[in-house]
C-alpha atoms as a PDB file:
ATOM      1  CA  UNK A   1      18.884 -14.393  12.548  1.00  0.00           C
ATOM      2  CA  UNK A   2      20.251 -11.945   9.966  1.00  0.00           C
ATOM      3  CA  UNK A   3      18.569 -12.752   6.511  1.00  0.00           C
ATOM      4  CA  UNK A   4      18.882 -10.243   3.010  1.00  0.00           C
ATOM      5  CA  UNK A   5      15.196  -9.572   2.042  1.00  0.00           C
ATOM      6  CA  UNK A   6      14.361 -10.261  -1.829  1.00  0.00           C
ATOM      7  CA  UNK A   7      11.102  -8.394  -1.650  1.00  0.00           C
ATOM      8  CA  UNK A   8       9.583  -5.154  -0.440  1.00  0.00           C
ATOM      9  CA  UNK A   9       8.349  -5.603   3.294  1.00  0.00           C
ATOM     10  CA  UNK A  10       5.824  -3.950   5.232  1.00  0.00           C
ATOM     11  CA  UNK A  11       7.134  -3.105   8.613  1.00  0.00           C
ATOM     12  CA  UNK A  12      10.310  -5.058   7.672  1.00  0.00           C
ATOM     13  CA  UNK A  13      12.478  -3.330   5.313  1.00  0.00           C
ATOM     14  CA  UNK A  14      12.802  -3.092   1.345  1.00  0.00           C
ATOM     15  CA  UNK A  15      14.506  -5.455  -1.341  1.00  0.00           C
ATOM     16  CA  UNK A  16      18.466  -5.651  -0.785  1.00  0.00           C
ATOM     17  CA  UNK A  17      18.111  -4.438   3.443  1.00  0.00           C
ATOM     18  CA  UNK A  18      19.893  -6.930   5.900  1.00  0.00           C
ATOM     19  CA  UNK A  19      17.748  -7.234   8.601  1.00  0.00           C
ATOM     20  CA  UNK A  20      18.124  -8.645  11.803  1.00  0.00           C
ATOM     21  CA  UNK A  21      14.639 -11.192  12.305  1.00  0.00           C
ATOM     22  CA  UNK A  22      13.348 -13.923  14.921  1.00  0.00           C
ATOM     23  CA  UNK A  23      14.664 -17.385  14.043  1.00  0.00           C
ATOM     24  CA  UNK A  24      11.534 -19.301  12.997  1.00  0.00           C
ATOM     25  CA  UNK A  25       9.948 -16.220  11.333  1.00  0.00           C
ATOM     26  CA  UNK A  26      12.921 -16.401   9.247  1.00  0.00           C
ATOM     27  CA  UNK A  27      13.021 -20.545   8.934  1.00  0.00           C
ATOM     28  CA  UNK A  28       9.524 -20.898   8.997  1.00  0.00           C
ATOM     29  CA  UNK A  29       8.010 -18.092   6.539  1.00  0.00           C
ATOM     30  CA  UNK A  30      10.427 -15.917   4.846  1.00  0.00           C
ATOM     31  CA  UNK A  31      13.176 -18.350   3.530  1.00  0.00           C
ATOM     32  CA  UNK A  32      10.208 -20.853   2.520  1.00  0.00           C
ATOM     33  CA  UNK A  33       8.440 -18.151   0.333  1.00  0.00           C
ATOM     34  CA  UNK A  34      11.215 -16.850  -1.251  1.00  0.00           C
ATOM     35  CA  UNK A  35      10.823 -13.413   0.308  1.00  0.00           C
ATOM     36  CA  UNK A  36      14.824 -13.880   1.705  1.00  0.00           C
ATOM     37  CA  UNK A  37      17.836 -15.513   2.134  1.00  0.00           C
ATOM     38  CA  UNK A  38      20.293 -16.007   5.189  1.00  0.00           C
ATOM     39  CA  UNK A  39      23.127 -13.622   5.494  1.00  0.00           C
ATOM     40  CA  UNK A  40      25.525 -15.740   4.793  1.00  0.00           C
ATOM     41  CA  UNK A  41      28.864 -14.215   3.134  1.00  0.00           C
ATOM     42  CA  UNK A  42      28.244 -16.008  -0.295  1.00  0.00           C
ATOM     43  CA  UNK A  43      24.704 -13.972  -0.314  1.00  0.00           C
ATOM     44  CA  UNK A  44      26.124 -11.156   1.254  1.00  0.00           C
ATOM     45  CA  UNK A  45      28.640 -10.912  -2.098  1.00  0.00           C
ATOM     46  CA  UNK A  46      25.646 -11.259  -4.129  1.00  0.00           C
ATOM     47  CA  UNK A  47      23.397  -8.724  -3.314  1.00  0.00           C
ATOM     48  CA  UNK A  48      26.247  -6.218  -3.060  1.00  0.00           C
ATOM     49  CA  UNK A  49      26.515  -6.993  -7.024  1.00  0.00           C
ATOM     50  CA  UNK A  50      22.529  -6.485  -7.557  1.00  0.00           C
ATOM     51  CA  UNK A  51      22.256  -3.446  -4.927  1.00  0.00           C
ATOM     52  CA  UNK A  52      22.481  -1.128  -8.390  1.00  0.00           C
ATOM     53  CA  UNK A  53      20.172  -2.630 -10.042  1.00  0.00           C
ATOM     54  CA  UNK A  54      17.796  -2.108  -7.006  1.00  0.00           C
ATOM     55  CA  UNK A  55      18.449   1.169  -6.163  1.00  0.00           C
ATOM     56  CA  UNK A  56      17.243   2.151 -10.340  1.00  0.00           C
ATOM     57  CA  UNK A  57      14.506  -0.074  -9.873  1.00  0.00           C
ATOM     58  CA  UNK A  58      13.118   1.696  -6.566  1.00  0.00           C
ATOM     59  CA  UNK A  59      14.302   5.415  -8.271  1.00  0.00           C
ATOM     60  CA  UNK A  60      11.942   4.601 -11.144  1.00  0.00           C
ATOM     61  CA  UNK A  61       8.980   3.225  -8.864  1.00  0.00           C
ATOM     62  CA  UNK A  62       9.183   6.109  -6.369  1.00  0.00           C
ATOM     63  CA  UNK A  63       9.165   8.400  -9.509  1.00  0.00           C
ATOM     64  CA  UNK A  64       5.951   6.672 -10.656  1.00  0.00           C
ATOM     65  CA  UNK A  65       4.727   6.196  -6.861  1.00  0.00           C
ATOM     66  CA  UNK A  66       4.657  10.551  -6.612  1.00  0.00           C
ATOM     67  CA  UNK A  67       3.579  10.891 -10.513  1.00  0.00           C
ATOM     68  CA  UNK A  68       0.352   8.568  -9.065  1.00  0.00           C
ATOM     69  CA  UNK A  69      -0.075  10.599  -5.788  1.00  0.00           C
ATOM     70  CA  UNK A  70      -0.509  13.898  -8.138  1.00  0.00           C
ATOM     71  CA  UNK A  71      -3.144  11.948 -10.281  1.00  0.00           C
ATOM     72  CA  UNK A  72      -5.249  10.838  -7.211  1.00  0.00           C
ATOM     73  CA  UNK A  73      -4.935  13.795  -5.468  1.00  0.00           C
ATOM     74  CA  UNK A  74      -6.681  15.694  -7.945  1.00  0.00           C
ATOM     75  CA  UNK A  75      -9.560  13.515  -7.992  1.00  0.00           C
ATOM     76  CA  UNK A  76     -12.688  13.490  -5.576  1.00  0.00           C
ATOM     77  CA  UNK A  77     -14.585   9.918  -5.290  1.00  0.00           C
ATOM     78  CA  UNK A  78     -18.212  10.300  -4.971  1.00  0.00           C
ATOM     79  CA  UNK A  79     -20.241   7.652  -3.302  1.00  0.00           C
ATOM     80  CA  UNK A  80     -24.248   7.727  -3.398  1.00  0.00           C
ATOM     81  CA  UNK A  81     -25.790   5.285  -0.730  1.00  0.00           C
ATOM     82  CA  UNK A  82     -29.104   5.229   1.315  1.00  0.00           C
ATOM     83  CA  UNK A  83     -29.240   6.998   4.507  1.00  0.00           C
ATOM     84  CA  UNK A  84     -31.144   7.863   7.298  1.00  0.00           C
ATOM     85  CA  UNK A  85     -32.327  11.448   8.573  1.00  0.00           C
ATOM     86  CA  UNK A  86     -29.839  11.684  10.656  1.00  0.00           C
ATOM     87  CA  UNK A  87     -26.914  11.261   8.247  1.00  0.00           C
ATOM     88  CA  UNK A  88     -25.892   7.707   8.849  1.00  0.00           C
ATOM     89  CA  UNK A  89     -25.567   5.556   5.888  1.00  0.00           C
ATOM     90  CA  UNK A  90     -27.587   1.998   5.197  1.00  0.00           C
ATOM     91  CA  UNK A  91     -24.471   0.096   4.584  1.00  0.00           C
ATOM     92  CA  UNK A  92     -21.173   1.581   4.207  1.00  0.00           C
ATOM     93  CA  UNK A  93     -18.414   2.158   1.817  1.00  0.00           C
ATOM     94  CA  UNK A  94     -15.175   0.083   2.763  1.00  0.00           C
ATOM     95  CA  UNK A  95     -11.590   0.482   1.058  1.00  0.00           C
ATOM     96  CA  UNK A  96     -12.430  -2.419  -1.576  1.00  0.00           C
ATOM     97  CA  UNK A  97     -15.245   0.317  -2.306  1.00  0.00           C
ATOM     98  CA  UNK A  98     -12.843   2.991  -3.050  1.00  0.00           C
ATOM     99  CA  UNK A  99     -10.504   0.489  -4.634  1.00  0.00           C
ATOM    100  CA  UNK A 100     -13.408  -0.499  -7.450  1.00  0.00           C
ATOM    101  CA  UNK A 101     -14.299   3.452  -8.217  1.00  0.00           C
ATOM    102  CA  UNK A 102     -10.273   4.318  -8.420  1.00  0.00           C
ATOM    103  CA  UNK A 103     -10.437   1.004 -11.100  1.00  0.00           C
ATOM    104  CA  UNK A 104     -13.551   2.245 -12.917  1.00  0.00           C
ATOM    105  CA  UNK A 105     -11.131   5.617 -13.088  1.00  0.00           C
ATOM    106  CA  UNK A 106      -8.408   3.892 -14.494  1.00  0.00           C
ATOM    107  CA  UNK A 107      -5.992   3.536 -11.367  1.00  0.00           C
ATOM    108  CA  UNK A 108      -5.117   0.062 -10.490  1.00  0.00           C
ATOM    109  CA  UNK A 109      -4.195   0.032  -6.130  1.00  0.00           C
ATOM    110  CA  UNK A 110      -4.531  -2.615  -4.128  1.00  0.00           C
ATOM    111  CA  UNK A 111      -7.525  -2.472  -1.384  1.00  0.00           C
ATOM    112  CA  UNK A 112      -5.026  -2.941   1.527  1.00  0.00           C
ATOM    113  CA  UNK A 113      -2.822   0.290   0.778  1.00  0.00           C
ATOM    114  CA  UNK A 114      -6.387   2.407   1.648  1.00  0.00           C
ATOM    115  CA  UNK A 115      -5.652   3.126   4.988  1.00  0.00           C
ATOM    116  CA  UNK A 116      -9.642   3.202   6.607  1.00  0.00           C
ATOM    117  CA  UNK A 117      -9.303   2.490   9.951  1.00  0.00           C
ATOM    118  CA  UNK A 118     -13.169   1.206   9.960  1.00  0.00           C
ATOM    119  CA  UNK A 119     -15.668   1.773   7.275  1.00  0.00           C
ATOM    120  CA  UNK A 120     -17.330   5.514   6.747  1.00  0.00           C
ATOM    121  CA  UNK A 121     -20.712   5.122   8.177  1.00  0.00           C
ATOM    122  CA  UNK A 122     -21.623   8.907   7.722  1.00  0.00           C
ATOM    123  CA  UNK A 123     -22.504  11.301   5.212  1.00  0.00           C
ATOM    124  CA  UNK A 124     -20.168  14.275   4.465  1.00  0.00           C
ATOM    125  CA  UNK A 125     -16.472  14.783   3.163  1.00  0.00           C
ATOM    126  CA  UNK A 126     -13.452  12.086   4.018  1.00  0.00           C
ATOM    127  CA  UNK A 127      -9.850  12.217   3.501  1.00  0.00           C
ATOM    128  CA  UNK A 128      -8.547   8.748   3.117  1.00  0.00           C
ATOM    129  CA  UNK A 129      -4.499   7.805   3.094  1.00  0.00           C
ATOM    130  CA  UNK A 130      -3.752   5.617   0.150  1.00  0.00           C
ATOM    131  CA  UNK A 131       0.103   4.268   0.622  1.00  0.00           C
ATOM    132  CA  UNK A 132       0.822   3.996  -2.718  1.00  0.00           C
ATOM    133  CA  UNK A 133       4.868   3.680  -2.381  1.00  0.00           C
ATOM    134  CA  UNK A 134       7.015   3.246   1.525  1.00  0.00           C
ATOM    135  CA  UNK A 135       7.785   6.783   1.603  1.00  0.00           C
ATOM    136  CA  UNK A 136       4.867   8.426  -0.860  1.00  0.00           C
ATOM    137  CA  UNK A 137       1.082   8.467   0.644  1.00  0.00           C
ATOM    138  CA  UNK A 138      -1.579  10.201  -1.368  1.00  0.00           C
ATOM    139  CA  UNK A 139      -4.985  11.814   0.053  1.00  0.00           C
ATOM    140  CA  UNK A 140      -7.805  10.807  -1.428  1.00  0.00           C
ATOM    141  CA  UNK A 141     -10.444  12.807  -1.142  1.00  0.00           C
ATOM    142  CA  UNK A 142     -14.228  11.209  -0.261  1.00  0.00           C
ATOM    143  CA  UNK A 143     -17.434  12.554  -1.336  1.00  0.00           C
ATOM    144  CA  UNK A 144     -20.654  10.579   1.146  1.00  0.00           C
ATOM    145  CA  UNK A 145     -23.890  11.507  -0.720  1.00  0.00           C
ATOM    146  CA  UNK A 146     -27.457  10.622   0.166  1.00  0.00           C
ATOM    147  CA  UNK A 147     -29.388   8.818  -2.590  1.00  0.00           C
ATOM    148  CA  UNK A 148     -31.702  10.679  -4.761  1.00  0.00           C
END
């Protein structure tokens, strides 16, 4: 089924795309939540009239996505925890950890644009991926420090 999506997508497509989608993951989710509408020519007409308006709208955010990725780039999160001799921690610190110290810093991002594969177990140095925009992904960089 071909729907127009009214919201920004992971994995799908961005506000204003025409997207080809299973049936009932259109019927059943999408339409229902307002995150589309069906293709239909009437809709079609519509968002052709809007598309301007979207394109400014995700010109502005990407500008603010990249002015972001500067700000967090520049900063280095340190983390003290308990740990054992051999480096490994007593715990760990998970992305709603980083998300809390980036708040306490005065950036607002949402705990499930850290990309952290698992949780860092180990003292030492990370490099985390924070998607902050589709096309704009800031490194974050990680400090792991025993507790003194």
């Amino acid at each position: 089924m071909k729907i127009i999506l009214q919201q920004d997508i992971h994995d799908l497509g961005l506000e204003g795309d025409t997207v080809e989608v299973a049936d009932g993951y259109a019927r059943n989710y999408l339409i229902p939540k307002g995150l589309a509408l069906e293709a239909t020519p009437k809709n079609l007409k519509m968002m052709e009239q809007k598309r301007r308006k979207i394109e400014a709208k995700r010109l502005r955010a990407k500008e603010e996505a990249e002015a972001l990725k500067k700000k967090m780039e520049e900063l280095v999160l340190l983390f003290r925890h308990k740990a054992g001799e051999e480096g490994k921690l007593y715990g760990s610190v998970t992305a709603m950890d980083i998300a809390s110290a980036l708040e306490e810093k005065g950036i607002v991002v949402d705990r499930r644009k850290i990309v952290l594969d698992q949780p860092i177990k180990n003292l030492g140095d990370f490099d985390v991926a924070v998607r902050i925009y589709p096309e704009v992904t800031a490194t974050l960089r990680v400090t792991v420090a025993p507790e003194e």
